[in-house]
N, C-alpha and C. Protein backbone atom coordinates (compact mmCIF):
# COMPACT_ATOMS: atom_id res chain seq x y z
N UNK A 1 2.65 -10.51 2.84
CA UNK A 1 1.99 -11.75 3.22
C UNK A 1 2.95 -12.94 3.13
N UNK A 2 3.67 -13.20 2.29
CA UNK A 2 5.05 -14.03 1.76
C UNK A 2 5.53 -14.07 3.18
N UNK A 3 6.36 -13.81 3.82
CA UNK A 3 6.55 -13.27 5.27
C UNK A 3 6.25 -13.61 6.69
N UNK A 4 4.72 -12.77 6.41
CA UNK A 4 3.65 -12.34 7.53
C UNK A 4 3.26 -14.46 8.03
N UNK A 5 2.94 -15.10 6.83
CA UNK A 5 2.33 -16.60 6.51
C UNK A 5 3.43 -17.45 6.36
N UNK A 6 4.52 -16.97 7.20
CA UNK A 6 6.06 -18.49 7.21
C UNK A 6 5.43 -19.38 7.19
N UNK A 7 4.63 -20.55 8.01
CA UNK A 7 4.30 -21.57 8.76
C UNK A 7 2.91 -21.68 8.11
N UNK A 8 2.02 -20.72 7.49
CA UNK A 8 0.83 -21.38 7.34
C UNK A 8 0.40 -22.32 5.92
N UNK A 9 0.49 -23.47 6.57
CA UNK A 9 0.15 -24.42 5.46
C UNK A 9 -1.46 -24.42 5.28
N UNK A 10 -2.17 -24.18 6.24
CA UNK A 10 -3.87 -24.40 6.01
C UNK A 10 -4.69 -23.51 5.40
N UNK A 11 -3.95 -22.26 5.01
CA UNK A 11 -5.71 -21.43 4.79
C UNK A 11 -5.29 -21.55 2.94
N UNK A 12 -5.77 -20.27 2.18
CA UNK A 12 -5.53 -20.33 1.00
C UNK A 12 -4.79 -18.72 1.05
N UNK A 13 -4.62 -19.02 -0.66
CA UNK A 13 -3.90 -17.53 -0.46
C UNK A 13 -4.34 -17.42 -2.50
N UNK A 14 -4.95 -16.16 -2.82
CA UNK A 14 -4.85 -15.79 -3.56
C UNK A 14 -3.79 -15.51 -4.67
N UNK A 15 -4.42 -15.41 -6.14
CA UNK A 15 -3.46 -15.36 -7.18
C UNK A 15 -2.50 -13.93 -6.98
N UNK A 16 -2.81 -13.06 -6.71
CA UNK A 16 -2.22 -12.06 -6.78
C UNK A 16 -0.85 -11.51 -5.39
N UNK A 17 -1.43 -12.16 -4.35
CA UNK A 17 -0.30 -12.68 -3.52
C UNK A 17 0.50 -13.51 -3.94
N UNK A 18 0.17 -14.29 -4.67
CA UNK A 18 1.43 -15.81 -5.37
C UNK A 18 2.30 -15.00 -5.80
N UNK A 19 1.92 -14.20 -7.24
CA UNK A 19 2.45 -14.17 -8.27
C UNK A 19 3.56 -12.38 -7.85
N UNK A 20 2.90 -12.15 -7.11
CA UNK A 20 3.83 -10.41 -6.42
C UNK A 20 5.07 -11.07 -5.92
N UNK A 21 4.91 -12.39 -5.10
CA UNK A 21 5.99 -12.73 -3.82
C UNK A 21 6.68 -12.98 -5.47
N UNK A 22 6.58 -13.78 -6.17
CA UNK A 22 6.83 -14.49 -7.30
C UNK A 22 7.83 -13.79 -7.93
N UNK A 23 7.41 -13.00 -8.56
CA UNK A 23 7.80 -11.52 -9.06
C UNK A 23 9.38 -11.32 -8.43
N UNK A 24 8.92 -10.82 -7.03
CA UNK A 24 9.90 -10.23 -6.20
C UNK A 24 11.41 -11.49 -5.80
N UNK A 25 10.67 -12.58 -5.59
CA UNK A 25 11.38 -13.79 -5.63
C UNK A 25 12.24 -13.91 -7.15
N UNK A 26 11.97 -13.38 -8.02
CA UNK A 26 12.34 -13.68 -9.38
C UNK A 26 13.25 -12.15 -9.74
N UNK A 27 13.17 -11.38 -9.00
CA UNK A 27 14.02 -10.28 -9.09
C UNK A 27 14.87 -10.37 -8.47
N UNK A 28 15.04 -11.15 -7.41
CA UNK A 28 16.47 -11.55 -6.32
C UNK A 28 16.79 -12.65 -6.66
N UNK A 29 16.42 -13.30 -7.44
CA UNK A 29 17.03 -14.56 -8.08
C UNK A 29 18.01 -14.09 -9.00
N UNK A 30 17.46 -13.11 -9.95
CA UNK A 30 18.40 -12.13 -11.06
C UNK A 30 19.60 -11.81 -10.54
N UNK A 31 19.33 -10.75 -8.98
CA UNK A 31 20.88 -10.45 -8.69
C UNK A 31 21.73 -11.30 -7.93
N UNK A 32 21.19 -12.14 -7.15
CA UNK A 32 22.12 -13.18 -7.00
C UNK A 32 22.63 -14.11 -7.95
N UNK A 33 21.91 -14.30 -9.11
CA UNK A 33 22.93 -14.14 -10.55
C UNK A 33 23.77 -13.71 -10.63
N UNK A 34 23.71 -12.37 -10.74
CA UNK A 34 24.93 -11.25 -11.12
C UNK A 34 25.53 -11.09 -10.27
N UNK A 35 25.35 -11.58 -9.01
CA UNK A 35 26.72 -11.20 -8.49
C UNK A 35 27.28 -12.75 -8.28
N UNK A 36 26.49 -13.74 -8.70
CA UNK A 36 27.36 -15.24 -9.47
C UNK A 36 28.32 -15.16 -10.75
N UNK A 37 28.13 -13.96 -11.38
CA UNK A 37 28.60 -13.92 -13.11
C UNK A 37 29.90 -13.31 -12.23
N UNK A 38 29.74 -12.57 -10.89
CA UNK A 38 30.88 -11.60 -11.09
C UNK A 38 31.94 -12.08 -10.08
N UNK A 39 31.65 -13.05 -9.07
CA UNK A 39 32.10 -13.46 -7.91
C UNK A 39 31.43 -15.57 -8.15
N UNK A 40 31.66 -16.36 -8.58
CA UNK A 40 31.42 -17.68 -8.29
C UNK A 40 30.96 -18.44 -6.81
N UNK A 41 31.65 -18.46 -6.17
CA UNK A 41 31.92 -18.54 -4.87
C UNK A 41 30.77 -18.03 -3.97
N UNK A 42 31.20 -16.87 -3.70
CA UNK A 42 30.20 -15.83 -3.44
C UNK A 42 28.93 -16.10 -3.37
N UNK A 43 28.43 -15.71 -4.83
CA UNK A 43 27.40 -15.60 -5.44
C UNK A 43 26.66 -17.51 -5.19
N UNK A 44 27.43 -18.61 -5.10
CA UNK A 44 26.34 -19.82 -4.65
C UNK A 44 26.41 -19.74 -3.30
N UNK A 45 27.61 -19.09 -2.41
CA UNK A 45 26.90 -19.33 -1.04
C UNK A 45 25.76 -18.19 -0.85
N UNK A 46 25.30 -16.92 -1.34
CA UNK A 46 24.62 -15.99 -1.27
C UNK A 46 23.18 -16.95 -2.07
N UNK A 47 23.25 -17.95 -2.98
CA UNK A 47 22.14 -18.65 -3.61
C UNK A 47 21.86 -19.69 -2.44
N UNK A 48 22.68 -20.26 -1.92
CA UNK A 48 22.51 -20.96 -0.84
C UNK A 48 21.95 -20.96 0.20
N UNK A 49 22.26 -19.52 0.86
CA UNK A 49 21.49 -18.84 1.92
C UNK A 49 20.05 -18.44 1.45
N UNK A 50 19.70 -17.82 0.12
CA UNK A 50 18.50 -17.64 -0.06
C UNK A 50 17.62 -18.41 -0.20
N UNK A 51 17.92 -19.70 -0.87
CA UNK A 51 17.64 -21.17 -0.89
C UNK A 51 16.89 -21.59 0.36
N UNK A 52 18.07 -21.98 1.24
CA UNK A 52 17.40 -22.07 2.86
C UNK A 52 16.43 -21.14 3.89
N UNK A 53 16.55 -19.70 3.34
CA UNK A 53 15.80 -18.87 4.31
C UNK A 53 14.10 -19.16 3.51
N UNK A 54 13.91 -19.04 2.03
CA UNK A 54 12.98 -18.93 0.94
C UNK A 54 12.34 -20.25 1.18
N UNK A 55 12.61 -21.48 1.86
CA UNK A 55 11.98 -22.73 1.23
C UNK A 55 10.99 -22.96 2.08
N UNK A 56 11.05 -23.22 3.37
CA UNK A 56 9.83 -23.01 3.91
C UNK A 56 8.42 -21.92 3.29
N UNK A 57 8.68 -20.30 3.26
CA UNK A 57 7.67 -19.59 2.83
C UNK A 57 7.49 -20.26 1.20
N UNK A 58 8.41 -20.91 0.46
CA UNK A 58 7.69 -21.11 -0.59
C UNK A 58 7.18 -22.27 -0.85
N UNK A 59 6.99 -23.34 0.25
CA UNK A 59 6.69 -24.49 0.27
C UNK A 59 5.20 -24.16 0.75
N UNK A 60 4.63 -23.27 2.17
CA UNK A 60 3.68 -23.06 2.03
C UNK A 60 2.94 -21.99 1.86
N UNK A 61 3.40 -21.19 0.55
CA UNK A 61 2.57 -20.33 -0.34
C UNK A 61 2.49 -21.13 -1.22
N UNK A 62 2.75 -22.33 -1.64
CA UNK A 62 2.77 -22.95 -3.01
C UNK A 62 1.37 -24.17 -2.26
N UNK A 63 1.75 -24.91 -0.96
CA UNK A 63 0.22 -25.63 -0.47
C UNK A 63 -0.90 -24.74 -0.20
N UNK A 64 -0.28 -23.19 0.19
CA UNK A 64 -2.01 -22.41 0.12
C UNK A 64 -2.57 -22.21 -1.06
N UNK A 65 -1.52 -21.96 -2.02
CA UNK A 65 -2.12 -21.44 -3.54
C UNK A 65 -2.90 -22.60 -4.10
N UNK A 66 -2.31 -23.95 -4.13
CA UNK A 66 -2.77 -24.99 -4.52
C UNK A 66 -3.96 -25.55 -4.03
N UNK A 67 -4.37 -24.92 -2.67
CA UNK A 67 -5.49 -25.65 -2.07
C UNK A 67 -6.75 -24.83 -2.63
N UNK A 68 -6.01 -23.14 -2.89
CA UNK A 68 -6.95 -22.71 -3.09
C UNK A 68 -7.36 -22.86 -4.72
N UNK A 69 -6.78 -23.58 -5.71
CA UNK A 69 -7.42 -23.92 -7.06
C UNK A 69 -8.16 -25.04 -6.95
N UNK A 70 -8.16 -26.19 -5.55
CA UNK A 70 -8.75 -26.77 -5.99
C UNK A 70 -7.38 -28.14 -6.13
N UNK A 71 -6.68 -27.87 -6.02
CA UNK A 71 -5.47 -29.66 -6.49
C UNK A 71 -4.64 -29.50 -4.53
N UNK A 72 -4.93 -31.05 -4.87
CA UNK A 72 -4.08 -31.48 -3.55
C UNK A 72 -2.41 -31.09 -3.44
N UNK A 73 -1.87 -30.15 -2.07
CA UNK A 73 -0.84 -29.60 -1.98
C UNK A 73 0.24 -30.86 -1.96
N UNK A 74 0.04 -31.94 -1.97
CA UNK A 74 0.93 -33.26 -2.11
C UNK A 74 1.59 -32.93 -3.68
N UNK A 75 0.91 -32.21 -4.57
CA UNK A 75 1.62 -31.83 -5.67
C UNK A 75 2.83 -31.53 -5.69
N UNK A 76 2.65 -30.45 -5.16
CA UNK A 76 4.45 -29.50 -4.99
C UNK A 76 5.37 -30.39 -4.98
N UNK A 77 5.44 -31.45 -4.30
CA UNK A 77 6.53 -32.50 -4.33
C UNK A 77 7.41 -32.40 -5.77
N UNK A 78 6.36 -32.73 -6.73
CA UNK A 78 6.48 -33.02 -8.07
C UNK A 78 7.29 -31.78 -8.86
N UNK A 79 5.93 -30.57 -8.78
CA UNK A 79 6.11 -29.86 -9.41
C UNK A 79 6.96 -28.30 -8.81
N UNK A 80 7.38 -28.35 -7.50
CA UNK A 80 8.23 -27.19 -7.23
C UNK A 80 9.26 -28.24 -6.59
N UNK A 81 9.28 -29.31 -5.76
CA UNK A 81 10.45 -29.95 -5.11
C UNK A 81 11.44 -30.62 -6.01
N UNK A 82 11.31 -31.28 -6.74
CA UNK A 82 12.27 -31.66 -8.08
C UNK A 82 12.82 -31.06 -8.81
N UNK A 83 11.92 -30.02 -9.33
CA UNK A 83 13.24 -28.69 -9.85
C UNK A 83 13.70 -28.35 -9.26
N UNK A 84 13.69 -28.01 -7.92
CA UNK A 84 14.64 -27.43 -6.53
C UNK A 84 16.13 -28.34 -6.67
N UNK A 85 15.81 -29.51 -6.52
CA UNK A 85 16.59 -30.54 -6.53
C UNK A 85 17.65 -30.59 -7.65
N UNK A 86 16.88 -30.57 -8.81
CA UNK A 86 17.63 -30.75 -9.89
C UNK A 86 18.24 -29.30 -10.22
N UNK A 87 18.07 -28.31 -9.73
CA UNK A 87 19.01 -26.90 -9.85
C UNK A 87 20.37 -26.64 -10.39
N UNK A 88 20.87 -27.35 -9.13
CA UNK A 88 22.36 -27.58 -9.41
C UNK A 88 23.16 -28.64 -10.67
N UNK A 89 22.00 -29.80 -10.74
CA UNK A 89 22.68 -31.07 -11.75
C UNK A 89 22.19 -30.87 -13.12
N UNK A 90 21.69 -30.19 -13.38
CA UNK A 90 20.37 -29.76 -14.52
C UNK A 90 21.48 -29.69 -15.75
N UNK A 91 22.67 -29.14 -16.08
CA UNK A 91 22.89 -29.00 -17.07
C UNK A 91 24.19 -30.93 -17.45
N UNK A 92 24.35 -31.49 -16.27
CA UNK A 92 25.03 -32.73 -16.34
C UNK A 92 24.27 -34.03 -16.59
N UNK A 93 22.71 -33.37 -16.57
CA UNK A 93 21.15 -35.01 -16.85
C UNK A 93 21.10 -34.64 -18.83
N UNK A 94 20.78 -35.58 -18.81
CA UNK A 94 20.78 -36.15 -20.33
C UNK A 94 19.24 -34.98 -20.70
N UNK A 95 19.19 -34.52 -21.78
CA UNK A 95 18.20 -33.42 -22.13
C UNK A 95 16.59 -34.07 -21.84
N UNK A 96 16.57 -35.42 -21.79
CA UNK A 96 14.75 -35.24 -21.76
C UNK A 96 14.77 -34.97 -20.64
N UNK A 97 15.82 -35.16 -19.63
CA UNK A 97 15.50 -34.91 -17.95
C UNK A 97 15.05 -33.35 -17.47
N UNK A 98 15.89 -33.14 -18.49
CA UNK A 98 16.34 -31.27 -18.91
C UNK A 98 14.73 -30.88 -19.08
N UNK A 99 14.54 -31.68 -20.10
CA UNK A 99 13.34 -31.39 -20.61
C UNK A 99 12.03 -31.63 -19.63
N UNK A 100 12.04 -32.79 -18.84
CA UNK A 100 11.35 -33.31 -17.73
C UNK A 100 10.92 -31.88 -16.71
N UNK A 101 11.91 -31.19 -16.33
CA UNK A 101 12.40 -30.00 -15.53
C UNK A 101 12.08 -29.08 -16.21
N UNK A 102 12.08 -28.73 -17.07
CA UNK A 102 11.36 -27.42 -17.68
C UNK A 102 9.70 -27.26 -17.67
N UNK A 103 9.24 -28.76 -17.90
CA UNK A 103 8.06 -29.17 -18.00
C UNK A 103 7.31 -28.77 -16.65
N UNK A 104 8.34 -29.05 -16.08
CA UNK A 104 7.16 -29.44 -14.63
C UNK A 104 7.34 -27.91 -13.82
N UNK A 105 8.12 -27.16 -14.43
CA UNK A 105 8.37 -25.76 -13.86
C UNK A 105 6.86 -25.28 -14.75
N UNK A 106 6.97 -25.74 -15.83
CA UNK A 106 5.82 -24.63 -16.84
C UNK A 106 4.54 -25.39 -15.98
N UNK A 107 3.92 -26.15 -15.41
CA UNK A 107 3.06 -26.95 -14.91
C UNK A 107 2.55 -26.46 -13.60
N UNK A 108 3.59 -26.26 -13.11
CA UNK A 108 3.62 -25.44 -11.63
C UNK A 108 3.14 -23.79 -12.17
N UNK A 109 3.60 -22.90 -12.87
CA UNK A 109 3.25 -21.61 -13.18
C UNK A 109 1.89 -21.70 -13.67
N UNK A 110 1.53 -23.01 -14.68
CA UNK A 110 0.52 -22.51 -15.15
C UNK A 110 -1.17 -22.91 -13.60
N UNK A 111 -0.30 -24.01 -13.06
CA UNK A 111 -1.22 -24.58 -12.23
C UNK A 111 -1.11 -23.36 -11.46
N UNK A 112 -0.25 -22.70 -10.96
CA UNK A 112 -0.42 -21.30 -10.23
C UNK A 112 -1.44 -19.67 -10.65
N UNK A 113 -1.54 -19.92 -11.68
CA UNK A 113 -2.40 -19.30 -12.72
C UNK A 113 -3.78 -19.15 -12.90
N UNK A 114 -4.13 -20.59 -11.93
CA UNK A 114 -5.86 -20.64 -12.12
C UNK A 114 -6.89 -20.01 -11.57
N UNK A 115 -7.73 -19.94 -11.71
CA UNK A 115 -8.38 -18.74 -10.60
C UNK A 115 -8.51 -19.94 -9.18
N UNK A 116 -9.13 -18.69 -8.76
CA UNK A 116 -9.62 -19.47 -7.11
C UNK A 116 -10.85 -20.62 -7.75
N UNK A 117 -11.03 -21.32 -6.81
CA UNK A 117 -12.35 -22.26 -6.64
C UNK A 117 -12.94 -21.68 -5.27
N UNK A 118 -14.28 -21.86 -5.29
CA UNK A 118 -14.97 -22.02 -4.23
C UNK A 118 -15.29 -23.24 -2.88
């Protein structure tokens, strides 16, 4: 469904679709890690490319998920677009920023977490 729903910003999309793409998104985040630990270079243009192909589908699986708890998808801005942002500068911002960014990642998971609304 991650995929299948590039472009759809309007309908909703269930917890268990979020959190699978999520998952799977979070397992290719790992090895494009490792092959950052093992190759530098490499490994951010390979983060780079995933970056750009990933942002659209996760911009709107994150406005379907959100519409479907119930909170306006104008959120994401906040809570998935700023940590995006701050990715790269995160360890050069002074720690509450650090801290700002951790926050709003745990905010986004847990707001991803809620059940559906009707």
């Amino acid at each position: 469904m991650y995929w299948t729903r590039y472009f759809d910003f309007k309908s909703r999309s269930q917890r268990s679709e979020f959190w699978w793409s999520f998952v799977g998104l979070t397992i290719l985040t790992g090895i494009i890690a490792g092959i950052t630990n093992i190759n530098d270079r490499i490994g951010k243009m390979v983060y780079l490319i995933f970056t750009i192909v990933t942002f659209i589908p996760n911009l709107s699986q994150y406005a379907r998920r959100f519409r479907d708890i119930g909170i306006n998808p104008k959120w994401i801005i906040l809570t998935y677009g700023l940590p995006l942002l701050l990715v790269e500068v995160i360890n050069y911002l002074p720690w509450y920023i650090q801290l700002l960014d951790i926050l709003l990642v745990l905010v986004d998971m847990g707001l991803s977490a809620l059940p559906s609304k009707d």
